[in-house]
N, C-alpha and C. Protein backbone atom coordinates (compact mmCIF):
# COMPACT_ATOMS: atom_id res chain seq x y z
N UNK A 1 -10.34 -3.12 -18.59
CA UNK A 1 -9.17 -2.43 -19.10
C UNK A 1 -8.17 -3.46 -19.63
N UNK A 2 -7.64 -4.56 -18.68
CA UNK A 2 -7.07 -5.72 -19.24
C UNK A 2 -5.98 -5.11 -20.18
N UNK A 3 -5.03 -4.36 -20.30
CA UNK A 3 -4.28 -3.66 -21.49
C UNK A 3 -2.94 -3.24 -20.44
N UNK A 4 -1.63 -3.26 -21.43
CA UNK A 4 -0.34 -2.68 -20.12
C UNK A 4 -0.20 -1.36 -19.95
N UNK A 5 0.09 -1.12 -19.15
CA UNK A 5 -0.13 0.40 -18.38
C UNK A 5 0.93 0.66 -19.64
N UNK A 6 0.82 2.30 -20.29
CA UNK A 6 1.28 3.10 -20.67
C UNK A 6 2.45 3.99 -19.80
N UNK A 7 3.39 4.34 -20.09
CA UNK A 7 4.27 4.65 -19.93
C UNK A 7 4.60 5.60 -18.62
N UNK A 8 3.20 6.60 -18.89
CA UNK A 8 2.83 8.00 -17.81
C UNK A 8 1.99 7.71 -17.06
N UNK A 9 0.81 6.54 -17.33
CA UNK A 9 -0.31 5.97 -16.84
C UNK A 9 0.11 5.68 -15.22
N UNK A 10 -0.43 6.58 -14.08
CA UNK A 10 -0.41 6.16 -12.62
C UNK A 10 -0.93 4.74 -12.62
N UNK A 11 -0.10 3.80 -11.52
CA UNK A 11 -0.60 2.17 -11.27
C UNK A 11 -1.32 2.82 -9.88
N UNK A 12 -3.00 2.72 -9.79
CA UNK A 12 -2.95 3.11 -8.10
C UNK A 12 -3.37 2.01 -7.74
N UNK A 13 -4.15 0.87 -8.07
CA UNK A 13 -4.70 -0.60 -7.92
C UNK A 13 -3.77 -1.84 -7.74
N UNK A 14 -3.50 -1.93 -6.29
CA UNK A 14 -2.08 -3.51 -6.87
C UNK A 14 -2.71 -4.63 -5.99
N UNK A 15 -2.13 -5.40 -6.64
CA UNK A 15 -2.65 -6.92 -5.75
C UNK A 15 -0.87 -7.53 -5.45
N UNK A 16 -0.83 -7.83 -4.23
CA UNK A 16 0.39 -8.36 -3.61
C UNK A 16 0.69 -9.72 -3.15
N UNK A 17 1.45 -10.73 -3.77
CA UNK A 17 1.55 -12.15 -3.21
C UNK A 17 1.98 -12.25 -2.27
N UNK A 18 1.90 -13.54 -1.31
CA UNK A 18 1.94 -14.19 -0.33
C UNK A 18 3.41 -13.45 0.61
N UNK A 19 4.51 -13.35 -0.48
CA UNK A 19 5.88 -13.08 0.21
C UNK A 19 5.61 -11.31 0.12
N UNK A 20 4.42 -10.56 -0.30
CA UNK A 20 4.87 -9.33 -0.27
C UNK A 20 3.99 -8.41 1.29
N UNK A 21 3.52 -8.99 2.26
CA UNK A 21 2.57 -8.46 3.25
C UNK A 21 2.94 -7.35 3.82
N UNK A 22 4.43 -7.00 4.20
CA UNK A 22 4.48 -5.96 4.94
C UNK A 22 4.70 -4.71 3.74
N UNK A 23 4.83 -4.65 2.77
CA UNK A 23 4.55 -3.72 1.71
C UNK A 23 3.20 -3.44 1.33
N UNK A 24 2.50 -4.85 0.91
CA UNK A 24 0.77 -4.19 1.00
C UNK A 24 0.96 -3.29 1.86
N UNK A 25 0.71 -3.91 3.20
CA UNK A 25 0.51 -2.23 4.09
C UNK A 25 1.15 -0.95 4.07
N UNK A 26 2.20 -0.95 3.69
CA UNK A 26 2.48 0.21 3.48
C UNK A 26 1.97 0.82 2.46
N UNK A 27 1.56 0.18 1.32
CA UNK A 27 0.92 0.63 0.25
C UNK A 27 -0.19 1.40 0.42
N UNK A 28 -1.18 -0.08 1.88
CA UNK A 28 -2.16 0.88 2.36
C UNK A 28 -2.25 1.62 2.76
N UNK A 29 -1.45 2.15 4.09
CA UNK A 29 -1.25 3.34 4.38
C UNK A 29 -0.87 4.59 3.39
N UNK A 30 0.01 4.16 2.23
CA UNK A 30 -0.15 5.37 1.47
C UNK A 30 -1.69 5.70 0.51
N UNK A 31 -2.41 5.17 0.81
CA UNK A 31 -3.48 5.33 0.05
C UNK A 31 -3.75 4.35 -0.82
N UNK A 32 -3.23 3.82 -1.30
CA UNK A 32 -3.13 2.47 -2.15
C UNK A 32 -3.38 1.74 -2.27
N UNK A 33 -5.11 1.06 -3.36
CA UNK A 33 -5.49 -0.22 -3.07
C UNK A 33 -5.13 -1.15 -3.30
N UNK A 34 -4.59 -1.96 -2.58
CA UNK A 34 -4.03 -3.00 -2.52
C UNK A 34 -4.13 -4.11 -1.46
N UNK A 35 -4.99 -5.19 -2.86
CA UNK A 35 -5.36 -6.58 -1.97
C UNK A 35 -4.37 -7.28 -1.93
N UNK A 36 -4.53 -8.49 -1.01
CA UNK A 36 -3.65 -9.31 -0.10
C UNK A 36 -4.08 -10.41 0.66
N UNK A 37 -3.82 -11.24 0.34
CA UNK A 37 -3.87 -12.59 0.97
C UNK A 37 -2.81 -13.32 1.69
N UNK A 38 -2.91 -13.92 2.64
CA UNK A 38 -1.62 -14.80 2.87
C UNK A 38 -1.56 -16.05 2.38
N UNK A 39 -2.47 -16.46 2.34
CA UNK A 39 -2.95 -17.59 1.68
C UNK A 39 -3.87 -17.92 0.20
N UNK A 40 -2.87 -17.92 -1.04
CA UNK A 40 -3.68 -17.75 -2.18
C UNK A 40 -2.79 -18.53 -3.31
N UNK A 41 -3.56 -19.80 -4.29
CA UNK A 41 -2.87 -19.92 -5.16
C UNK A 41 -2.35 -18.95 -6.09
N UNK A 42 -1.22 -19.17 -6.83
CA UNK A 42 -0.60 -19.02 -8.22
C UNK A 42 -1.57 -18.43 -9.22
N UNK A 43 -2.76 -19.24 -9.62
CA UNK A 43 -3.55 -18.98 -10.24
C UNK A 43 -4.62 -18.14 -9.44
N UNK A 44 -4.94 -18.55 -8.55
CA UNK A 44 -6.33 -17.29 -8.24
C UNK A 44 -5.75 -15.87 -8.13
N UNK A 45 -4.67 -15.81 -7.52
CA UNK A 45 -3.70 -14.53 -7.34
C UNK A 45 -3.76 -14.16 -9.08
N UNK A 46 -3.58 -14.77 -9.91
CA UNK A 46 -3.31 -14.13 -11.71
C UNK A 46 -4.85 -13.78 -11.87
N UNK A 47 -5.77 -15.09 -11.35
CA UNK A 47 -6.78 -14.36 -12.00
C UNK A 47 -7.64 -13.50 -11.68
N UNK A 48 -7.19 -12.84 -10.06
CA UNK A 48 -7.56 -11.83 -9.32
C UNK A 48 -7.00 -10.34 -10.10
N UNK A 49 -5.96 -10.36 -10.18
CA UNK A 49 -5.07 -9.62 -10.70
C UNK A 49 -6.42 -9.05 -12.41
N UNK A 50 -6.58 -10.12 -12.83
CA UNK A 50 -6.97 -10.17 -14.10
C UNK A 50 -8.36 -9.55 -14.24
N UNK A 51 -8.96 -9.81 -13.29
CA UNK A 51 -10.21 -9.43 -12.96
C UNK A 51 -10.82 -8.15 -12.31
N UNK A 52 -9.58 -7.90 -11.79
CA UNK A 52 -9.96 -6.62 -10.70
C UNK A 52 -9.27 -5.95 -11.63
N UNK A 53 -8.48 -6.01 -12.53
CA UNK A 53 -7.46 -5.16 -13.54
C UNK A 53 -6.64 -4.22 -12.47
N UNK A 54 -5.72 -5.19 -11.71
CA UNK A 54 -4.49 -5.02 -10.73
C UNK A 54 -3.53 -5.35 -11.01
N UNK A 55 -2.52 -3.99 -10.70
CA UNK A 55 -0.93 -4.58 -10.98
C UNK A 55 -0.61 -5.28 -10.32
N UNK A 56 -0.26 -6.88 -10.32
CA UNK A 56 0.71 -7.36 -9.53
C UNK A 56 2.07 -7.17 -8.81
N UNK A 57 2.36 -7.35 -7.76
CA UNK A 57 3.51 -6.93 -6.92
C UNK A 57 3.70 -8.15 -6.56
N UNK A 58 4.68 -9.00 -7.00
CA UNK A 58 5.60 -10.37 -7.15
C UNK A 58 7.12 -10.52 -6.83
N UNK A 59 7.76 -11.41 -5.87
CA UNK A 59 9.18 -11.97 -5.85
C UNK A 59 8.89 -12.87 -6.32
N UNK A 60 8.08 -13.78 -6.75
CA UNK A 60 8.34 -15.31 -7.48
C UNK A 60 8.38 -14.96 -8.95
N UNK A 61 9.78 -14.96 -9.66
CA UNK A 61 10.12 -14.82 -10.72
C UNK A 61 9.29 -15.39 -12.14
N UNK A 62 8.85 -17.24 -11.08
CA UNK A 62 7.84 -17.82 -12.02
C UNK A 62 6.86 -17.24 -12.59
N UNK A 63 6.24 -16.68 -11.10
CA UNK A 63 4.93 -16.11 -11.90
C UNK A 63 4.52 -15.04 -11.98
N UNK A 64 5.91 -14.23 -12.40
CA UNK A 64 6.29 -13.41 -13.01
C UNK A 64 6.32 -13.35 -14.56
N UNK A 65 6.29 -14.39 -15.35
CA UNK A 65 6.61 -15.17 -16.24
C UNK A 65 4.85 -15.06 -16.90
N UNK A 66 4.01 -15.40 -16.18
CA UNK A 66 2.77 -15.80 -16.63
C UNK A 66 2.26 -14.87 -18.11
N UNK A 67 1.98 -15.59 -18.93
CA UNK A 67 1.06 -14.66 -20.44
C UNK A 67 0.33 -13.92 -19.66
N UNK A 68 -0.49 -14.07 -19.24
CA UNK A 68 -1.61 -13.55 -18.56
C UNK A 68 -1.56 -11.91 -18.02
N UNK A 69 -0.20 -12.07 -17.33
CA UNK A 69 1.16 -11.00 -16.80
C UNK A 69 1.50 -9.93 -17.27
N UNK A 70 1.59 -10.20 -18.85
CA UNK A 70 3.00 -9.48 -19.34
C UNK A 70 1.98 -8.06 -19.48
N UNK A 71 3.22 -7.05 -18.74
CA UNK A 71 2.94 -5.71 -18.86
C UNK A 71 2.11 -5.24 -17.86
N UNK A 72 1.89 -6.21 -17.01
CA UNK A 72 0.47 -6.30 -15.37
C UNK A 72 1.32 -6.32 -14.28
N UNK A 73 2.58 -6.16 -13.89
CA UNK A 73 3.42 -6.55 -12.90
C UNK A 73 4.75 -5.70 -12.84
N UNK A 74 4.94 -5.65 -11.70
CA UNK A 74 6.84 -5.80 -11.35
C UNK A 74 7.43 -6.65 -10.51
N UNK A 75 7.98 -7.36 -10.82
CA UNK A 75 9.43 -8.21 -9.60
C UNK A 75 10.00 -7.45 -9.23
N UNK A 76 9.65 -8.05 -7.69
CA UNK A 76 10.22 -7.39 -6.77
C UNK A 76 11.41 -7.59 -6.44
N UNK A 77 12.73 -6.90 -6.07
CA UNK A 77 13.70 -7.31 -6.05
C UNK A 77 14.41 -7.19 -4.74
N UNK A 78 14.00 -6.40 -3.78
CA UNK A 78 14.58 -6.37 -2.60
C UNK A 78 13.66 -7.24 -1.65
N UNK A 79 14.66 -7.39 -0.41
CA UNK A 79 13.86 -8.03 0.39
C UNK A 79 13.24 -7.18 1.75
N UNK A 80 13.73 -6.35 1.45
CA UNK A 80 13.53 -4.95 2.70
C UNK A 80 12.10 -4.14 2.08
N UNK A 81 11.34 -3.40 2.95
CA UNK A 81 10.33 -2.86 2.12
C UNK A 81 11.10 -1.36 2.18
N UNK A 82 12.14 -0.97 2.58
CA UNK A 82 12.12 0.37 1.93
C UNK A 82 12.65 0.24 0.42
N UNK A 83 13.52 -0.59 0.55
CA UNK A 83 14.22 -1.24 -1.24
C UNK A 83 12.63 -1.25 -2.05
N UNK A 84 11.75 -2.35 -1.16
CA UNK A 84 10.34 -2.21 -2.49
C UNK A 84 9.86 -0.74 -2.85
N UNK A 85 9.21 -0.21 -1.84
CA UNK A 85 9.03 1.32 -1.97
C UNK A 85 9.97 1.96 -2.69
N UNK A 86 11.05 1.79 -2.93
CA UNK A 86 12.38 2.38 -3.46
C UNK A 86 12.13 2.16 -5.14
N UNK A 87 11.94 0.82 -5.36
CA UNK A 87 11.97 0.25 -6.19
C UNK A 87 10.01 0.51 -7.50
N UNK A 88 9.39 0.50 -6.51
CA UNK A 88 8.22 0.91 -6.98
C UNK A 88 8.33 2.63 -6.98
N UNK A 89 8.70 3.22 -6.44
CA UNK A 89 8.98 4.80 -6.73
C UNK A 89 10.12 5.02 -8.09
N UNK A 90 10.73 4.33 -8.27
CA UNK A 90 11.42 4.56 -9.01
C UNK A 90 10.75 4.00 -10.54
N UNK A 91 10.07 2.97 -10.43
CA UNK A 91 9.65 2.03 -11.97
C UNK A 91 8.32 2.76 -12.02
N UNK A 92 7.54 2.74 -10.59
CA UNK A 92 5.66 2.93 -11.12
C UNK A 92 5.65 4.76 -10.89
N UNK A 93 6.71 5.31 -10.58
CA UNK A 93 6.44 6.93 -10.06
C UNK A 93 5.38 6.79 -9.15
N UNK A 94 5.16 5.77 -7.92
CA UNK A 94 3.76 6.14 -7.08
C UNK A 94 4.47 7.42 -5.97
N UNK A 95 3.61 7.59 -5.70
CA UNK A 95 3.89 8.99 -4.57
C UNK A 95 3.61 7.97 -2.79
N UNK A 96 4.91 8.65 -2.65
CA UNK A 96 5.18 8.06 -1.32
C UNK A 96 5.03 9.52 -0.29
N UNK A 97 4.50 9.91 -0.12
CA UNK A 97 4.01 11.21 0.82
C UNK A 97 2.94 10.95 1.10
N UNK A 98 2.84 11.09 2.64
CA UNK A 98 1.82 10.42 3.87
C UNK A 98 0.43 12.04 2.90
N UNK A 99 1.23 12.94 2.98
CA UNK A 99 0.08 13.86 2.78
C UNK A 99 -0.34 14.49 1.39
N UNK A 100 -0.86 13.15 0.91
CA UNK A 100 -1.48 13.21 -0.61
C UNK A 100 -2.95 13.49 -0.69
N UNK A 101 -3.29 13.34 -1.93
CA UNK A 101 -4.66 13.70 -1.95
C UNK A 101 -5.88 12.11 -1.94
N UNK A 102 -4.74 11.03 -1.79
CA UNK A 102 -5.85 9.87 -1.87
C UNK A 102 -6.14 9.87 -0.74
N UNK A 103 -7.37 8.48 -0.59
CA UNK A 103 -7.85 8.54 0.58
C UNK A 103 -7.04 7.61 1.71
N UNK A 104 -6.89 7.57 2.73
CA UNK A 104 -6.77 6.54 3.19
C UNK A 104 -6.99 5.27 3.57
N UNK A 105 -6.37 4.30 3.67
CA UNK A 105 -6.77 3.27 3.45
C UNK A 105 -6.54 2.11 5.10
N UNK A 106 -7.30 1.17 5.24
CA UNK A 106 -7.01 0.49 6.25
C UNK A 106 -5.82 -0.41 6.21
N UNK A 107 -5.09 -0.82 6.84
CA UNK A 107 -3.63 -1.19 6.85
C UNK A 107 -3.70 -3.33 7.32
N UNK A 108 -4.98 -3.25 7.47
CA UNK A 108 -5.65 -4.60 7.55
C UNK A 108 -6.40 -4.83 6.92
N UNK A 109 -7.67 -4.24 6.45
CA UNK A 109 -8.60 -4.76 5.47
C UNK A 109 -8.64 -4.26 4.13
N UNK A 110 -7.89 -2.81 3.86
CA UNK A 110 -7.91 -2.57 2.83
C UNK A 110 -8.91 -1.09 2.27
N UNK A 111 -9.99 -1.28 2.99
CA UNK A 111 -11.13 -0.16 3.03
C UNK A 111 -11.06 1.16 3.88
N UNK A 112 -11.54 1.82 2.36
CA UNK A 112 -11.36 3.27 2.69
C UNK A 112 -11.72 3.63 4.12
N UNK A 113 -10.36 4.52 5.11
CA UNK A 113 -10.88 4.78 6.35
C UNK A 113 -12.05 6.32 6.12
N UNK A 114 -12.96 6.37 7.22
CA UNK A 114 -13.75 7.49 7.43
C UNK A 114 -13.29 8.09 8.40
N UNK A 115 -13.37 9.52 8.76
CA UNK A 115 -13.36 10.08 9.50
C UNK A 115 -14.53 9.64 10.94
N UNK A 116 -13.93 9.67 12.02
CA UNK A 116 -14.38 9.77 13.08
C UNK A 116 -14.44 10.77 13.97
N UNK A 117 -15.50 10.64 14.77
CA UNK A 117 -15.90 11.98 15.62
C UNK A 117 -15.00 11.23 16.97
N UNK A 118 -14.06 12.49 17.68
CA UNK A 118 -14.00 12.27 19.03
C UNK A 118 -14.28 11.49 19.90
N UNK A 119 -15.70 11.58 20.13
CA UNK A 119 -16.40 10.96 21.00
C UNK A 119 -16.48 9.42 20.39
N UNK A 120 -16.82 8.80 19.93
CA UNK A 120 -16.96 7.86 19.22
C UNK A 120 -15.52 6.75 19.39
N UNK A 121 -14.20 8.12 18.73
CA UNK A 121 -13.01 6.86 19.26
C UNK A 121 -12.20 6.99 20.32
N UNK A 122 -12.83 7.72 20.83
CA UNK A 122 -12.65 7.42 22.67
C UNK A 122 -12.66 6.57 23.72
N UNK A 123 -13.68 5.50 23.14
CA UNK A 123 -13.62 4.22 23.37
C UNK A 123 -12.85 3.18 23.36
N UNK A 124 -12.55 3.45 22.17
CA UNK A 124 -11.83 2.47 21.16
C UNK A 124 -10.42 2.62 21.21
N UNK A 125 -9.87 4.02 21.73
CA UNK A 125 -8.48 3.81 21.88
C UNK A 125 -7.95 4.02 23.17
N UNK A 126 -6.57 4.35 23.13
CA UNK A 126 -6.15 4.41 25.03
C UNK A 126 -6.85 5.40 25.72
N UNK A 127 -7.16 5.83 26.76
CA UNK A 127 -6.92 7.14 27.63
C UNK A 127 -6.45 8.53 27.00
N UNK A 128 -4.88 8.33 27.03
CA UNK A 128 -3.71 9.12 26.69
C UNK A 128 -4.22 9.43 25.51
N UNK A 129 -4.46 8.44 24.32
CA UNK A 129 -4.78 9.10 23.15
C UNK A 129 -5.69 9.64 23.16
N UNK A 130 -6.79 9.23 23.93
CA UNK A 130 -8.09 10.37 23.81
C UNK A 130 -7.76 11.76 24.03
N UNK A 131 -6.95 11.59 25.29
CA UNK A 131 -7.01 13.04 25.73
C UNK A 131 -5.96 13.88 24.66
N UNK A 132 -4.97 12.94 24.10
CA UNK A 132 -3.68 14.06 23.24
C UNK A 132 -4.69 14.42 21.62
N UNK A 133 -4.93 13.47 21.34
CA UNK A 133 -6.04 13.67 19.90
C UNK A 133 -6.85 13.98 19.58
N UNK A 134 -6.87 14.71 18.81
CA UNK A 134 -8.53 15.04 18.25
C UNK A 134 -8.92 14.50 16.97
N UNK A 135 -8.33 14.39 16.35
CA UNK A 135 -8.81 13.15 14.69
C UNK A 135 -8.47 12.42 15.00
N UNK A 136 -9.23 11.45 14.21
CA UNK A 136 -9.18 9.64 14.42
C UNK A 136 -9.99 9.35 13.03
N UNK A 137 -9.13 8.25 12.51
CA UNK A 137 -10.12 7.33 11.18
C UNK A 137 -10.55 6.28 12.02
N UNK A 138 -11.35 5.71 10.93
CA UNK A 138 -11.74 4.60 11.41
C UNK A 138 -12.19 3.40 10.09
N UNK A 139 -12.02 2.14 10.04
CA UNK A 139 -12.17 1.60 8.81
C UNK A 139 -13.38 1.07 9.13
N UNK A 140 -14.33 1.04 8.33
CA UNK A 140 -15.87 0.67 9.03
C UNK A 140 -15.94 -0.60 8.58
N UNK A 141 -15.24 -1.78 8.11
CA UNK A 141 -15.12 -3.03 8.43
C UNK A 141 -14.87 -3.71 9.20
N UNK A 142 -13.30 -3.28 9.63
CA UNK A 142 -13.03 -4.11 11.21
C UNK A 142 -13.02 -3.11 12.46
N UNK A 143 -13.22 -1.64 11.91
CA UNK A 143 -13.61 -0.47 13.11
C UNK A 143 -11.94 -0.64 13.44
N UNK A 144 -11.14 -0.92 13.36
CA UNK A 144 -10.02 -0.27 13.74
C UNK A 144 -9.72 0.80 13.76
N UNK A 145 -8.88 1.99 14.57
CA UNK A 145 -8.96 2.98 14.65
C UNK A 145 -7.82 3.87 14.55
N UNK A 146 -7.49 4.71 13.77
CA UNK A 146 -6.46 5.58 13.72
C UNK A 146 -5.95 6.61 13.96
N UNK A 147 -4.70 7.11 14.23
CA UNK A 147 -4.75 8.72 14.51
C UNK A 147 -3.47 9.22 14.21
N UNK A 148 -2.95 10.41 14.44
CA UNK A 148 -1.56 10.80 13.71
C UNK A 148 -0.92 10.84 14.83
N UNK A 149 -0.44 9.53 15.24
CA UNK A 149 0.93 9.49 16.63
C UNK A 149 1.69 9.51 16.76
N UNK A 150 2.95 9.29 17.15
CA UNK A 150 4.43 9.23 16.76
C UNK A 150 4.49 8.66 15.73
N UNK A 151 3.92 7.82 15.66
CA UNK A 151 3.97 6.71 14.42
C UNK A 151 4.18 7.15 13.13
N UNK A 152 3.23 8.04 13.01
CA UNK A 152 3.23 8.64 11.61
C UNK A 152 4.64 9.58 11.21
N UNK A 153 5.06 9.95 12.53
CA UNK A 153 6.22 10.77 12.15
C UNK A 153 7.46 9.59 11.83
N UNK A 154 7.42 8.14 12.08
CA UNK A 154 8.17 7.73 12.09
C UNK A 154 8.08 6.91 10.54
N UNK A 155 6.97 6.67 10.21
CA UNK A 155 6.73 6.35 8.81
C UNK A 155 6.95 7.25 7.77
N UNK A 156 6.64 8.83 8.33
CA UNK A 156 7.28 10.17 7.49
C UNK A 156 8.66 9.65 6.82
N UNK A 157 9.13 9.73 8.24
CA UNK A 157 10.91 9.86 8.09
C UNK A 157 10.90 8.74 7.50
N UNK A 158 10.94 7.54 7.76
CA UNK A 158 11.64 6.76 6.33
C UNK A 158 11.01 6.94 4.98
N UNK A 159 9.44 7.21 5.02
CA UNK A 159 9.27 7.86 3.74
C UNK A 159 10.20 8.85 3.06
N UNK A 160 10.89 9.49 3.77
CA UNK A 160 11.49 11.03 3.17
C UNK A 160 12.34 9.96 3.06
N UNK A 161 13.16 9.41 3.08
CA UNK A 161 14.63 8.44 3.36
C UNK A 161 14.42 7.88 2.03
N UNK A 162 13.77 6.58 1.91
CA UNK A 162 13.20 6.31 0.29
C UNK A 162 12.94 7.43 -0.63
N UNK A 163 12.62 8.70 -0.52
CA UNK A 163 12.33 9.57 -1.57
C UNK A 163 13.77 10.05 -1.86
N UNK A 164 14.45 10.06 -0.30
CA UNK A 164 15.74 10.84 -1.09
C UNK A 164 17.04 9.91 -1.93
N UNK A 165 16.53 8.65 -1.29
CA UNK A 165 17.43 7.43 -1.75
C UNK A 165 16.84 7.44 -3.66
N UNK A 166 15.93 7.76 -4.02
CA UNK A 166 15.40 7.69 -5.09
C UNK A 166 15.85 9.14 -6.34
N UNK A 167 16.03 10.20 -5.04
CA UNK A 167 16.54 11.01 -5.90
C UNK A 167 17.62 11.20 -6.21
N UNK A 168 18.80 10.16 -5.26
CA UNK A 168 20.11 9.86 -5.61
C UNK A 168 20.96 9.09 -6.52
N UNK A 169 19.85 8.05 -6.65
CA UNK A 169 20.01 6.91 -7.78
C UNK A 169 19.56 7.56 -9.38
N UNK A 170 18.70 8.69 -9.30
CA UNK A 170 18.04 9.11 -10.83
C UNK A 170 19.11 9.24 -12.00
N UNK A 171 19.36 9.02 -13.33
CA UNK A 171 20.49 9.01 -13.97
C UNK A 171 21.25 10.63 -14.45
């Protein structure tokens, strides 16, 4: 594809530098593929980007700058990730609602989670959660395991918080 996103064109593919980690994940959790390294040059990061035909998600202004770039990226400008989320809802229109139609994604490796049977992540997680839960993902790379716990209600709510901060700022 190699070409700049069009105007209406959804970004759902991003690749995230070194200073952006706790946003990847949130990205992942919203469904959102998005690779991540902590450790990656300047250049392999562009020519990852280039190759996988991924928007970049950048604070280094430099390489921000790159030919390679133009029309493949946004600078990031906050240092908070609800400001990024804020900021990517507002420039890329991504959808920040836990209950979309993508798939989910692992919040460490990146790969699509599967559904798991009961029995199976019963093992794998506390007691308490076995007994309060009945769904569970699971990412079949590192088998980490998921489920809808407080947690999610608490990632809701600042989700809704960024959506409404977004619908306050609109012109």
């Amino acid at each position: 594809m190699n070409r700049p996103r069009q105007p209406n064109e959804p970004v759902v593919r991003f690749i995230a530098d070194a200073m952006l980690g706790r946003l990847a994940r949130w990205l992942r959790i919203l469904g959102y593929d998005t690779a991540y390294e902590k450790v990656i040059t300047d250049e392999a990061l562009v020519e990852q980007a280039v190759r996988e035909d991924r928007w970049l998600l950048t604070r280094d202004q430099n390489l921000a700058l790159r030919r390679l770039l133009r029309g493949r990226h946004t600078l990031i400008r906050s240092d908070d990730v609800e400001g990024q989320l804020h900021q990517l809802h507002r420039d890329l229109k991504i959808d920040l609602n836990l209950t979309h139609q993508r798939a989910y994604r692992c919040a460490d490796c990146n790969v699509t989670l599967t559904a798991s049977s009961h029995d199976d992540a019963a093992s794998l997680v506390p007691p308490f959660v076995a007994e309060q839960y009945r769904a569970f993902l699971q990412c079949p790379h590192c088998r980490r395991v998921y489920w809808p716990g407080t947690h999610w209600q608490d990632l809701d709510r600042r989700l809704t918080a960024v959506r409404a901060r977004s619908l306050d700022t609109q012109p």
